[in-house]
C-alpha atoms as a PDB file:
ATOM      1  CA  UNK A   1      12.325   2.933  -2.668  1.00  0.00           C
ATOM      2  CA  UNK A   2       9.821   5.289  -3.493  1.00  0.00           C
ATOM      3  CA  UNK A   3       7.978   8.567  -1.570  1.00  0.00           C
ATOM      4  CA  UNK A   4       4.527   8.179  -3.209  1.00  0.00           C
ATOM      5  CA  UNK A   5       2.196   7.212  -0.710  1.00  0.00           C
ATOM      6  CA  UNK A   6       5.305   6.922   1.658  1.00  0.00           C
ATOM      7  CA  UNK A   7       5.332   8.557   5.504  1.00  0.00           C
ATOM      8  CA  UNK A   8       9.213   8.841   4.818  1.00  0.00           C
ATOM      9  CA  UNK A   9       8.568  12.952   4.391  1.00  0.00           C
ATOM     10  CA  UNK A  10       6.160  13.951   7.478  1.00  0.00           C
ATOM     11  CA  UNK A  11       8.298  11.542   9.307  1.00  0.00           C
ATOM     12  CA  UNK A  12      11.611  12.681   8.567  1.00  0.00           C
ATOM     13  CA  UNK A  13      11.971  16.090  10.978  1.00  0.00           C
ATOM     14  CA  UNK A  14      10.895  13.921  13.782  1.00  0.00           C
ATOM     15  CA  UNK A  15      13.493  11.248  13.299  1.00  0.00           C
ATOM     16  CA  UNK A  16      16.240  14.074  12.763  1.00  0.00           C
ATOM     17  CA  UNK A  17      14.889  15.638  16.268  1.00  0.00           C
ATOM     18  CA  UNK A  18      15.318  11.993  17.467  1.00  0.00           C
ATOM     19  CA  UNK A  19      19.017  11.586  16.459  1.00  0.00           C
ATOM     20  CA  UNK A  20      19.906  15.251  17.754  1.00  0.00           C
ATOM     21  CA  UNK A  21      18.453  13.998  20.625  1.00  0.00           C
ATOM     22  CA  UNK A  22      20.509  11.304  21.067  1.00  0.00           C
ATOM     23  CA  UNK A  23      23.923  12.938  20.256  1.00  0.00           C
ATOM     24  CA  UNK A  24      22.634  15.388  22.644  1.00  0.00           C
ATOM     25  CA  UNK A  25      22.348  13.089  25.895  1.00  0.00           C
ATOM     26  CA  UNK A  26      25.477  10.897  24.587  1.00  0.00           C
ATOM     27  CA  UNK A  27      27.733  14.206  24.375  1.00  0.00           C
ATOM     28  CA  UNK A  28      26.688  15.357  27.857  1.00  0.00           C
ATOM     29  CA  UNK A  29      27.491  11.543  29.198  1.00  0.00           C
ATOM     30  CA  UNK A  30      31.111  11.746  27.551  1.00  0.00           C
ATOM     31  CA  UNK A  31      31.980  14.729  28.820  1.00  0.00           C
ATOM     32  CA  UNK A  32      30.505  14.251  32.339  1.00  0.00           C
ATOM     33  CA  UNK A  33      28.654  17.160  32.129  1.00  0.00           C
ATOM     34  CA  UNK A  34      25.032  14.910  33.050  1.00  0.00           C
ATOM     35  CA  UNK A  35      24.017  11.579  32.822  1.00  0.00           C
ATOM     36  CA  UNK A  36      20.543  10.960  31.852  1.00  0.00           C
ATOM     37  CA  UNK A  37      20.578   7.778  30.527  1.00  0.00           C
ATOM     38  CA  UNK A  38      17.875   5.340  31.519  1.00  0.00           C
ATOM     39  CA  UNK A  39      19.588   2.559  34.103  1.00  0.00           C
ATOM     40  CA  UNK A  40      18.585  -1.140  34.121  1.00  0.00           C
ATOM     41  CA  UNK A  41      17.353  -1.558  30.704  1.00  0.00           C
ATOM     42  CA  UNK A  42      14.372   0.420  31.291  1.00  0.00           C
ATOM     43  CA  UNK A  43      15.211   2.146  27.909  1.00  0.00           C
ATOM     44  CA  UNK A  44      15.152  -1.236  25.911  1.00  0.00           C
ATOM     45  CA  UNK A  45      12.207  -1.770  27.519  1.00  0.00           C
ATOM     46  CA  UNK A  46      10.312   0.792  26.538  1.00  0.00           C
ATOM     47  CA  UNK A  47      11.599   0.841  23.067  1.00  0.00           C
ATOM     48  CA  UNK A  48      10.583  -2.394  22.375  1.00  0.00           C
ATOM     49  CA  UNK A  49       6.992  -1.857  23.762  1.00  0.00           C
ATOM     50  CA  UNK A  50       7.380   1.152  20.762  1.00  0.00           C
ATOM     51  CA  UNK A  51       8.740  -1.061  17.793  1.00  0.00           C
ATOM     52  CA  UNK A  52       6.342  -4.014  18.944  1.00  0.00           C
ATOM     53  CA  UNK A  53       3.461  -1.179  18.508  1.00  0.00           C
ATOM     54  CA  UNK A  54       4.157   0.522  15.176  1.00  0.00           C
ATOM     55  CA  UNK A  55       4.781  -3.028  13.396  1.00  0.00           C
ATOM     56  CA  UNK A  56       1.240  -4.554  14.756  1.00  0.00           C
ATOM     57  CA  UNK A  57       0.042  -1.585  13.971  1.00  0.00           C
ATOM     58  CA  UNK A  58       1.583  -0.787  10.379  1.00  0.00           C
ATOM     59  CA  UNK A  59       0.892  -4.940   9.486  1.00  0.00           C
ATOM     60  CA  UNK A  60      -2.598  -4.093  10.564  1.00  0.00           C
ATOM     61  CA  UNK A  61      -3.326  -1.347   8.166  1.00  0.00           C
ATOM     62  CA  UNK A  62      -1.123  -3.298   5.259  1.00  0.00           C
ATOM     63  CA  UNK A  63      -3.664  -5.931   5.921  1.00  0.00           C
ATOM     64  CA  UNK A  64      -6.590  -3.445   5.988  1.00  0.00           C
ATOM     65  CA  UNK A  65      -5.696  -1.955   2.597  1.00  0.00           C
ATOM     66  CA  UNK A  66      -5.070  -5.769   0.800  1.00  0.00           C
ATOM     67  CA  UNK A  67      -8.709  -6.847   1.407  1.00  0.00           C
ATOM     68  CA  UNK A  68     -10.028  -3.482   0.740  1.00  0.00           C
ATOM     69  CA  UNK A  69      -7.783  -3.266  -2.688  1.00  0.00           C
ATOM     70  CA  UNK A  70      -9.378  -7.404  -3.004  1.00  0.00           C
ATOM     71  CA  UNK A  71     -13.100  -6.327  -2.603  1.00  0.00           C
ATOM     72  CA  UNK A  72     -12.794  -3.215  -5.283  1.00  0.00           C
ATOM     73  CA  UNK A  73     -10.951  -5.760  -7.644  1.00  0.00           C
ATOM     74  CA  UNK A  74     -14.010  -8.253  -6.647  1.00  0.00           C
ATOM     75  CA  UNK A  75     -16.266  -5.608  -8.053  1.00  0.00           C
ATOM     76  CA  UNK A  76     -14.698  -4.520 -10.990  1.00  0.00           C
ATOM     77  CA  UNK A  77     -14.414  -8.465 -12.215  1.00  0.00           C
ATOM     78  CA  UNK A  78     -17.643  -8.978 -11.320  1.00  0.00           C
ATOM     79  CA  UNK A  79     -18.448  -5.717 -13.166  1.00  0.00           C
ATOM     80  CA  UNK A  80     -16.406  -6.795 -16.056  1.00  0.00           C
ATOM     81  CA  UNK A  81     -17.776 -10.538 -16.243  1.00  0.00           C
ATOM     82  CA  UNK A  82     -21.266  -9.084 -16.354  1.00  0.00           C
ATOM     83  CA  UNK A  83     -20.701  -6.579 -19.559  1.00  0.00           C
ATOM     84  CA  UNK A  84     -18.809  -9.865 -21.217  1.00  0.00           C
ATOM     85  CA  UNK A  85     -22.126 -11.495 -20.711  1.00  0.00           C
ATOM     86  CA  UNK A  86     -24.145  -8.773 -21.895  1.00  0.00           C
ATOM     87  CA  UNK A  87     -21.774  -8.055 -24.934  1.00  0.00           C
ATOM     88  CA  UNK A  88     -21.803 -11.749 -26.047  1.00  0.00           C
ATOM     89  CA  UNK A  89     -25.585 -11.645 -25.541  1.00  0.00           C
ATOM     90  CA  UNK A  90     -26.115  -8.318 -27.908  1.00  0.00           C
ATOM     91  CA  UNK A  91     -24.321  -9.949 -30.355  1.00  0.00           C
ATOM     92  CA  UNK A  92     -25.142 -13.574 -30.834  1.00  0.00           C
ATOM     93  CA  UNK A  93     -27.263 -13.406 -33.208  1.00  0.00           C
ATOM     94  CA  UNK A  94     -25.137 -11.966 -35.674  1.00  0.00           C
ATOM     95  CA  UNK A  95     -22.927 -14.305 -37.148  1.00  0.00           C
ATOM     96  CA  UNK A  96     -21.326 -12.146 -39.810  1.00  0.00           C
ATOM     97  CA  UNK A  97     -17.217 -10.985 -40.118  1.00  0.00           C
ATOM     98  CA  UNK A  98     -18.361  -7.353 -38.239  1.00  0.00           C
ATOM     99  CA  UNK A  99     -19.878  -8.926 -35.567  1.00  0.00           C
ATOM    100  CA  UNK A 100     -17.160 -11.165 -35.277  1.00  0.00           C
ATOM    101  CA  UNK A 101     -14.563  -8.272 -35.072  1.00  0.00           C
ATOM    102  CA  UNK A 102     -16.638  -6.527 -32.812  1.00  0.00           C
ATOM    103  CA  UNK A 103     -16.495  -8.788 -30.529  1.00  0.00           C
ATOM    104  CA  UNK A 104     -12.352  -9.570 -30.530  1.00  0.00           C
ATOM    105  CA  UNK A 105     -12.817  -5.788 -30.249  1.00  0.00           C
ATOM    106  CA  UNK A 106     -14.453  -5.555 -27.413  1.00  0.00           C
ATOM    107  CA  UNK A 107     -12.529  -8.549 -25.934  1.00  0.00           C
ATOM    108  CA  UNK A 108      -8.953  -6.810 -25.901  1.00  0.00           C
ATOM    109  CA  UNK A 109     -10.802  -3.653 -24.460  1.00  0.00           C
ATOM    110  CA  UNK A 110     -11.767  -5.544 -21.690  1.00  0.00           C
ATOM    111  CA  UNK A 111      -8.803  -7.428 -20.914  1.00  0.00           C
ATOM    112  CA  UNK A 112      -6.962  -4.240 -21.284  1.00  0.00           C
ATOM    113  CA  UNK A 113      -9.427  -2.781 -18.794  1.00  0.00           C
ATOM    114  CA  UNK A 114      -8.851  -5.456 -16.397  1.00  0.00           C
ATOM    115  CA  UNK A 115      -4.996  -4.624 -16.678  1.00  0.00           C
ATOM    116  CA  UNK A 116      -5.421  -1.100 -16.035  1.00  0.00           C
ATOM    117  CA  UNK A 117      -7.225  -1.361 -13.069  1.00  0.00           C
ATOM    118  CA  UNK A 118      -4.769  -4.697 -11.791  1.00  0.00           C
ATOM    119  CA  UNK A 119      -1.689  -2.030 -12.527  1.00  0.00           C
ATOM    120  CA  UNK A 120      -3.468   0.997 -10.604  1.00  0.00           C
ATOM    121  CA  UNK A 121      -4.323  -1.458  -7.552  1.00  0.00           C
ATOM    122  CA  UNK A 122      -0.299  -2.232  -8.084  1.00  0.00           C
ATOM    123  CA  UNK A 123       0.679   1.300  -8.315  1.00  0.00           C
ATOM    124  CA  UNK A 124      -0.735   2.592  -4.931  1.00  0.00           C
END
């Protein structure tokens, strides 16, 4: 469980309104002081309309942010591919022990690049 990039806080007052609410119209039923509970189902009805709503639309935006988080992490391989390419270019010539290091070098750099931005995709 975790609040970062949760709507758990802005959400929160409204769901304790909701439950005060609800003790609110159950205590005036059990005490027949008023009974404004919805007759028929219409209630269930109209809650399930809500909670068939909010997961379309919550599995729609879930959706929404995987391909967008896919297409940045498109780039940044392609991105990354192309300055392998260009490093292993610069340096083929050279076929000497610093070259050589430079490029392992440059090759953990990258794949720790490519971690850093798989783990910050992860994180948000």
């Amino acid at each position: 469980f975790s609040l970062h990039g949760s709507v758990w806080p802005s959400v929160w007052p409204w769901c304790a309104w909701n439950v005060a609410v609800t003790v609110g119209i159950w205590l005036l039923k059990e005490y027949d002081i008023a009974n404004v509970t919805f007759e028929g189902g219409l209630g269930y009805n109209y809650i399930s309309t809500l909670v068939s709503f909010f997961l379309v639309l919550n599995t729609n935006t879930a959706y929404s942010r995987f391909w967008e988080a896919r297409i940045h992490l498109g780039h940044a391989y392609h991105q990354l591919s192309t300055l392998a390419l260009r490093t292993a270019s610069y340096s083929a010539q050279q076929t000497d022990e610093k070259a050589d290091m430079w490029r392992k070098s440059m090759k953990v750099r990258m794949l720790n690049l490519l971690d850093c931005c798989m783990y910050g995709v992860q994180e948000e």
